[in-house]
Protein backbone atom coordinates (compact mmCIF):
# COMPACT_ATOMS: atom_id res chain seq x y z
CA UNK A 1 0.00 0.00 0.00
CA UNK A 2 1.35 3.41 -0.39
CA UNK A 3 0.76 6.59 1.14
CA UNK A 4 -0.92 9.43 0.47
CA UNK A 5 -1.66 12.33 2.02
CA UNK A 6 -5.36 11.51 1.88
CA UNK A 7 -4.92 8.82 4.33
CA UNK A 8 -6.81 9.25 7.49
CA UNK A 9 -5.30 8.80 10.93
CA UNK A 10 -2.09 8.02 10.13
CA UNK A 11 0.09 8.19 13.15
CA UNK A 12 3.82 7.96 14.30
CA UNK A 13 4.90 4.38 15.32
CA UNK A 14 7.31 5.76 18.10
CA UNK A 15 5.37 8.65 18.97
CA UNK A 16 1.82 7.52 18.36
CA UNK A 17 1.13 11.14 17.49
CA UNK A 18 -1.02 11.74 13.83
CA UNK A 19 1.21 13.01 11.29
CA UNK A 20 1.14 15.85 9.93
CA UNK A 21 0.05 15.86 6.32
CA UNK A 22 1.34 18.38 3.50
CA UNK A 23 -0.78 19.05 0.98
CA UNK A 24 0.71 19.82 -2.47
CA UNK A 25 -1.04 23.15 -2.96
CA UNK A 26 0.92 24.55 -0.03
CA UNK A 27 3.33 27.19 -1.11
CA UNK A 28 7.29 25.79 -0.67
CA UNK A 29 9.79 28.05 0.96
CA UNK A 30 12.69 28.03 -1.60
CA UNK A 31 15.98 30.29 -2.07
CA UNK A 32 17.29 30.83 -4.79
CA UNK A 33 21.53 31.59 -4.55
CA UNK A 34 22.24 33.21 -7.60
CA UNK A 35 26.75 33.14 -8.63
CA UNK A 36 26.96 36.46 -7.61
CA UNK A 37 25.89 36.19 -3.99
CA UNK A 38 28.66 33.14 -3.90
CA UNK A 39 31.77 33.94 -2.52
CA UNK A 40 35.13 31.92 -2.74
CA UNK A 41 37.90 31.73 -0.39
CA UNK A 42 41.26 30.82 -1.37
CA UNK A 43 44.69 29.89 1.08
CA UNK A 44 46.81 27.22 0.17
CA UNK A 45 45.66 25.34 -2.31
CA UNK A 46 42.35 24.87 -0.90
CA UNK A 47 39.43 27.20 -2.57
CA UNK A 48 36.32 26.99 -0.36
CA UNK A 49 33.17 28.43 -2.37
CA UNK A 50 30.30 29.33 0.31
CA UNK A 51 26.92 28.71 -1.45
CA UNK A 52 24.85 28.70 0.92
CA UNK A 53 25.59 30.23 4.58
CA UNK A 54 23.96 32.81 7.09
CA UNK A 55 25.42 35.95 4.66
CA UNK A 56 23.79 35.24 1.47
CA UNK A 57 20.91 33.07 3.08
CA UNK A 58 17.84 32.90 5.43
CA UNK A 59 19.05 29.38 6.96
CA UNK A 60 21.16 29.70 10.15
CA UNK A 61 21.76 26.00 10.66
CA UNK A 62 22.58 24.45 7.17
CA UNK A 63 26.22 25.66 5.34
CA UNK A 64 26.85 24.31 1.78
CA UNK A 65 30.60 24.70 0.64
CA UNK A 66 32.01 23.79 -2.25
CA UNK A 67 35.46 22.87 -1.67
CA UNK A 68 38.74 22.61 -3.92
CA UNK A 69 41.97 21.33 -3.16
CA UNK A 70 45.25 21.13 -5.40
CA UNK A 71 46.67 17.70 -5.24
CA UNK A 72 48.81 18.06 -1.89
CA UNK A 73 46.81 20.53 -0.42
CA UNK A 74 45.27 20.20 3.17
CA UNK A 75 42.19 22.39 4.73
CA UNK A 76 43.08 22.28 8.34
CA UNK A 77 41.55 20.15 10.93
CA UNK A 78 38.46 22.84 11.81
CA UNK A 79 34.60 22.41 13.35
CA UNK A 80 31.30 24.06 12.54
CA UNK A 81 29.47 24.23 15.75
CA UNK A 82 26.62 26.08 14.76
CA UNK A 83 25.74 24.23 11.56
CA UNK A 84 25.97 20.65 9.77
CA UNK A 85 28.27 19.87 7.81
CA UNK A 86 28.47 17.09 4.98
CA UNK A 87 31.27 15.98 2.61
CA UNK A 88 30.45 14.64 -0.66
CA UNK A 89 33.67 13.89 -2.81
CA UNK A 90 32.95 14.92 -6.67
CA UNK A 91 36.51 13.32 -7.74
CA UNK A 92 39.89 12.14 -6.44
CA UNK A 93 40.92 10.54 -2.93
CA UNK A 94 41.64 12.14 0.16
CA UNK A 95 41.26 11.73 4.35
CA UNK A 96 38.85 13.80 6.41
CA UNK A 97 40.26 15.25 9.56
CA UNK A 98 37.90 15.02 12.42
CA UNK A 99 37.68 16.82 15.14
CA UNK A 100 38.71 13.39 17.83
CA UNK A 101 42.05 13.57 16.19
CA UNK A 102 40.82 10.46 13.77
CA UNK A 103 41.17 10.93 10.10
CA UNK A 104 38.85 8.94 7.89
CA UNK A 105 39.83 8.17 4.17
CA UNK A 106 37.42 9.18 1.17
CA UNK A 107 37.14 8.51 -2.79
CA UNK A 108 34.90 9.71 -5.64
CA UNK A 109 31.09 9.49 -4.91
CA UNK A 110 31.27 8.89 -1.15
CA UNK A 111 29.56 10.65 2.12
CA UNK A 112 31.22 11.99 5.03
């Protein structure tokens, strides 16, 4: 059976609360970042391109960076504590410092 949001009482199998339906005629927040409002960074090797972050957006919690590095090149070990952060590796091989003094190697089309 699949869902819809038509379904009557539908309700959370932890919470046993009803869920909350969304219709599709409700209007959908969405921002749009246009290249201009982008800004890039650049030390070392390592060109950081903020998309999306609290200057040139409404969201205080979510930061999308594109980052660059030269073969070589290392972004030092660093935390966000006000926002999430997620690595998505486009191309190459690499290791992802974390903040517990691990490192954690990566390759082309994985999640960190």
């Amino acid at each position: 059976m699949s869902w819809s949001p038509c379904q009557p009482n539908r309700r959370n199998v932890i919470t046993g609360r009803p869920v909350r339906r969304h219709s599709r005629e409700q209007p959908t927040n969405v921002e749009i970042i246009r290249h201009d409002q982008v800004q890039a960074f650049v030390n070392s090797g390592v060109t950081s391109h903020q998309l999306l972050f609290p200057e040139n957006s409404k969201s205080l919690r979510v930061t999308i960076t594109k980052v660059v590095l030269e073969p070589g090149a290392v972004s030092p070990r660093h935390r966000h504590p006000s926002s999430e952060q997620v690595w998505v590796a486009l191309g190459g091989t690499g290791l992802i410092l974390l903040a517990n003094d691990e490192a954690v190697s990566f390759s082309t089309g994985e999640l960190g």
